[in-house]
C-alpha atoms as a PDB file:
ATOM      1  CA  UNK A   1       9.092 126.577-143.428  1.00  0.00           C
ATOM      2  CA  UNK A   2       5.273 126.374-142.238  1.00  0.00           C
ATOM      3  CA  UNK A   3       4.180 123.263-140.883  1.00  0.00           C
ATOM      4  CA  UNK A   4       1.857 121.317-142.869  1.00  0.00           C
ATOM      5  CA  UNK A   5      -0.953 121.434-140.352  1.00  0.00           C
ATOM      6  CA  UNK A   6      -0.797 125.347-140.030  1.00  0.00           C
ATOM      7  CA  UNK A   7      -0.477 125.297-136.701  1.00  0.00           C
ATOM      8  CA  UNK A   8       2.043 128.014-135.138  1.00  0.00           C
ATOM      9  CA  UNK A   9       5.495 126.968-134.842  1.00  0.00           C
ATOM     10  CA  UNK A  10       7.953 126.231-137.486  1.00  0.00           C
ATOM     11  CA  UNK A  11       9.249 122.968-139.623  1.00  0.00           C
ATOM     12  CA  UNK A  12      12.774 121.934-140.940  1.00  0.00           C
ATOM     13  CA  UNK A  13      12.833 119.982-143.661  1.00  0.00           C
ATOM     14  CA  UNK A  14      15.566 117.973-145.964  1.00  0.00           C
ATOM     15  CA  UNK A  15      15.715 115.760-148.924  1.00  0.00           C
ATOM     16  CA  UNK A  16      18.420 112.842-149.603  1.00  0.00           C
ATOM     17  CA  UNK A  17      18.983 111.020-152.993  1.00  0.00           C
ATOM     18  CA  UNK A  18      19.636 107.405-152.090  1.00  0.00           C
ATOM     19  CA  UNK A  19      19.915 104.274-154.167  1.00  0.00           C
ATOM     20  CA  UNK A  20      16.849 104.151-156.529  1.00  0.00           C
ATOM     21  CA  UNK A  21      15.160 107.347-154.567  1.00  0.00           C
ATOM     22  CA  UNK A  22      15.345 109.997-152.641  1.00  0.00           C
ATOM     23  CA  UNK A  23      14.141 109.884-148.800  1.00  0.00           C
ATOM     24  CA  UNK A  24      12.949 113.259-147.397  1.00  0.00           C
ATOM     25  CA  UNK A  25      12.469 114.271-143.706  1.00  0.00           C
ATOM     26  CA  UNK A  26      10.789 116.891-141.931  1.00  0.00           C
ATOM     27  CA  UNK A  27      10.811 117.673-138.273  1.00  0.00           C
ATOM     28  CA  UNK A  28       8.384 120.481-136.331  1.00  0.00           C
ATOM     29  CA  UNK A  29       8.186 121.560-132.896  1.00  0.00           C
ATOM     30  CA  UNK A  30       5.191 121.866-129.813  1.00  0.00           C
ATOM     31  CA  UNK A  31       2.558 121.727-130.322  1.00  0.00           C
ATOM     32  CA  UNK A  32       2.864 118.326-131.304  1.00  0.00           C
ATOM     33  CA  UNK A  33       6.346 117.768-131.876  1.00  0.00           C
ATOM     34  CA  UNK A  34       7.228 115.027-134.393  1.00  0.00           C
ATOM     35  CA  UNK A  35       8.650 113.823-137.208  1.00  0.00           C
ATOM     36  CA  UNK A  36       8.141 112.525-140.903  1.00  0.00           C
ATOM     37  CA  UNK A  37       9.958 110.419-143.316  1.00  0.00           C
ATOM     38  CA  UNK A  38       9.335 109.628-146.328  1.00  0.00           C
ATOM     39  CA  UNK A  39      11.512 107.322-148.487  1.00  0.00           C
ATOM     40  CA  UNK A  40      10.640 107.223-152.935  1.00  0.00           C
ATOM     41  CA  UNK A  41      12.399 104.278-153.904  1.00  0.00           C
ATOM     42  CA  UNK A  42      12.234 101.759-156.982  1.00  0.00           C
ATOM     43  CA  UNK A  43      13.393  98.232-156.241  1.00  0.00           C
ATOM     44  CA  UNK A  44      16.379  97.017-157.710  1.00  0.00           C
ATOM     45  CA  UNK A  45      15.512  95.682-161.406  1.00  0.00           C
ATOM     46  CA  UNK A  46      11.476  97.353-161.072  1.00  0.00           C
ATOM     47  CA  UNK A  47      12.203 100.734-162.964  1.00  0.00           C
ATOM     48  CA  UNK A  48       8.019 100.725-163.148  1.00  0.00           C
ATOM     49  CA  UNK A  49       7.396 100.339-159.151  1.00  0.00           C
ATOM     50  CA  UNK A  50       7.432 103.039-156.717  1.00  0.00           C
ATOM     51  CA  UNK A  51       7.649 102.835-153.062  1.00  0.00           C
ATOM     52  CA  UNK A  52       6.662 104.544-150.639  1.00  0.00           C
ATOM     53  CA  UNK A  53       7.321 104.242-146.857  1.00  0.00           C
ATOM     54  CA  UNK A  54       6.029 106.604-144.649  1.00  0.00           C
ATOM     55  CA  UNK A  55       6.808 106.941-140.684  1.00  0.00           C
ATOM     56  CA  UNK A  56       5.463 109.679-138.607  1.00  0.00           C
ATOM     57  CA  UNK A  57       6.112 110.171-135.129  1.00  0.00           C
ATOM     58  CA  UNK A  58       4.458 112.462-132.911  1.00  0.00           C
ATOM     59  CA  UNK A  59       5.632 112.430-129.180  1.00  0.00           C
ATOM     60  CA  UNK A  60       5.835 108.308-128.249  1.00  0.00           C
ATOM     61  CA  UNK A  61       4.048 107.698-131.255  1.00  0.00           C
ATOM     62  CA  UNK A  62       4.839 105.759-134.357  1.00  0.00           C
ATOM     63  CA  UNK A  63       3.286 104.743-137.250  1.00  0.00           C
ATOM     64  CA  UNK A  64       4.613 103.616-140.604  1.00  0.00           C
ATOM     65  CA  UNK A  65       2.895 102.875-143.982  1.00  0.00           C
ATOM     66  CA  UNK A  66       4.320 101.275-147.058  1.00  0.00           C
ATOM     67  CA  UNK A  67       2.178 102.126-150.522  1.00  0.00           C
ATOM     68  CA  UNK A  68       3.270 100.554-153.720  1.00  0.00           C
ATOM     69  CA  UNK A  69       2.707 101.826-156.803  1.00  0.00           C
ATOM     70  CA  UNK A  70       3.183 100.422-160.408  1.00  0.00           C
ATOM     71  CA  UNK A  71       3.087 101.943-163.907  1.00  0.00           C
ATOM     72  CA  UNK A  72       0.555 100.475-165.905  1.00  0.00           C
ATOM     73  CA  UNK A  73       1.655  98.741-168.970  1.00  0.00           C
ATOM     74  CA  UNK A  74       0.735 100.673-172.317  1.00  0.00           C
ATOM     75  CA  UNK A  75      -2.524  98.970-173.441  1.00  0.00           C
ATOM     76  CA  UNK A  76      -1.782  96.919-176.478  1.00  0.00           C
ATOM     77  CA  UNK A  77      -4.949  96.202-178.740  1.00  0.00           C
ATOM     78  CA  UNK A  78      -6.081  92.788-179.637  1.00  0.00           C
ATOM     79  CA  UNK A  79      -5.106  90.972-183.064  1.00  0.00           C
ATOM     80  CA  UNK A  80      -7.119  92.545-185.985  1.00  0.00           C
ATOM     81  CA  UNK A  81      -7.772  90.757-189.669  1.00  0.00           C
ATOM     82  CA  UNK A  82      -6.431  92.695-192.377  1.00  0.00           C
ATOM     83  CA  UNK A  83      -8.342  92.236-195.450  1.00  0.00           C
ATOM     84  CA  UNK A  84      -6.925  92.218-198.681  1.00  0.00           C
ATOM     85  CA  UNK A  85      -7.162  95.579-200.158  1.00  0.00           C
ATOM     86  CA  UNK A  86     -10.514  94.767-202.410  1.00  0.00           C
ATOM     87  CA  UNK A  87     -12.650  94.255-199.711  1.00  0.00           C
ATOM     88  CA  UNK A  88     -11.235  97.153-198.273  1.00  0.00           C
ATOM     89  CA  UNK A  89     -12.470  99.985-201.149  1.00  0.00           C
ATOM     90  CA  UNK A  90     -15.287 101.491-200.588  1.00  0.00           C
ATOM     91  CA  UNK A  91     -16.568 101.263-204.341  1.00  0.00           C
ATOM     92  CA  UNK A  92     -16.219  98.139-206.948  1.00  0.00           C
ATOM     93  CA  UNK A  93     -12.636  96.778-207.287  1.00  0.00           C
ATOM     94  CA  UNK A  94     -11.268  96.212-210.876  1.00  0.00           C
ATOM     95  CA  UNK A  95      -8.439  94.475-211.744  1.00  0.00           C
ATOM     96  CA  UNK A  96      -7.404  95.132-214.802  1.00  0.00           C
ATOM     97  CA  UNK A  97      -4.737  91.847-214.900  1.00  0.00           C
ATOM     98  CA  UNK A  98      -8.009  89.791-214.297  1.00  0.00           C
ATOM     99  CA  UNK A  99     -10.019  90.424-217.061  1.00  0.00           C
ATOM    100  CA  UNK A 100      -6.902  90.639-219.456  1.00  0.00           C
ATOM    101  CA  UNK A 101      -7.393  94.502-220.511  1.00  0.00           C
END
C-alpha cells in the first residue's frame, strides 16, 4: 500500500481483533523508516468508551498518545406539567356531566 505521507516507498499494514478491539499496525521503509500502532479498545464493563493508543516510531524515535473517547448519553428532557385536558383545548371546555345535561 502507499504510505500515508506520499512519500516514495511502500507500507505494510495489518489489523488484529483483540479483547474489546482491534489493534492495527503499519510499517514503511526509508525515507523515514518507522512504525505505527494503533490499538481501538473498550475497557472491560465501558461498552460507551473508546480508546485509543497510538505509538509511532520513526528511526530511535518514540512517541505514544492515549485519546479517550465517550458516547454521550441521549439527552433526556426535564420534567414537564401535564395539564388536565381542559386547559389543554384550544376553545371552551364543556362538560356535559357538570351541568347535568
Amino acid at each position: 500500500m502507499r504510505r500515508r505521507d506520499q512519500r516514495s516507498g511502500d507500507a505494510r499494514a495489518s489489523a488484529t481483533v483483540v479483547a474489546g478491539g482491534v489493534v492495527c499496525r503499519a510499517a514503511w521503509d526509508a525515507p523515514f523508516a518507522g512504525s505505527l500502532e494503533e490499538s481501538y479498545t473498550h475497557p472491560p464493563g465501558q461498552p460507551d468508551v473508546l480508546n485509543v493508543r497510538s505509538t509511532i516510531r520513526v528511526g530511535a524515535k518514540e512517541a505514544t498518545t492515549l485519546q479517550v473517547g465517550v458516547e454521550p448519553k441521549p439527552y433526556a428532557a426535564p420534567m414537564t406539567c401535564i395539564l388536565p385536558a381542559p386547559l389543554l383545548l384550544p376553545f371552551p371546555f364543556h362538560d356535559s356531566r357538570a351541568s347535568g345535561v
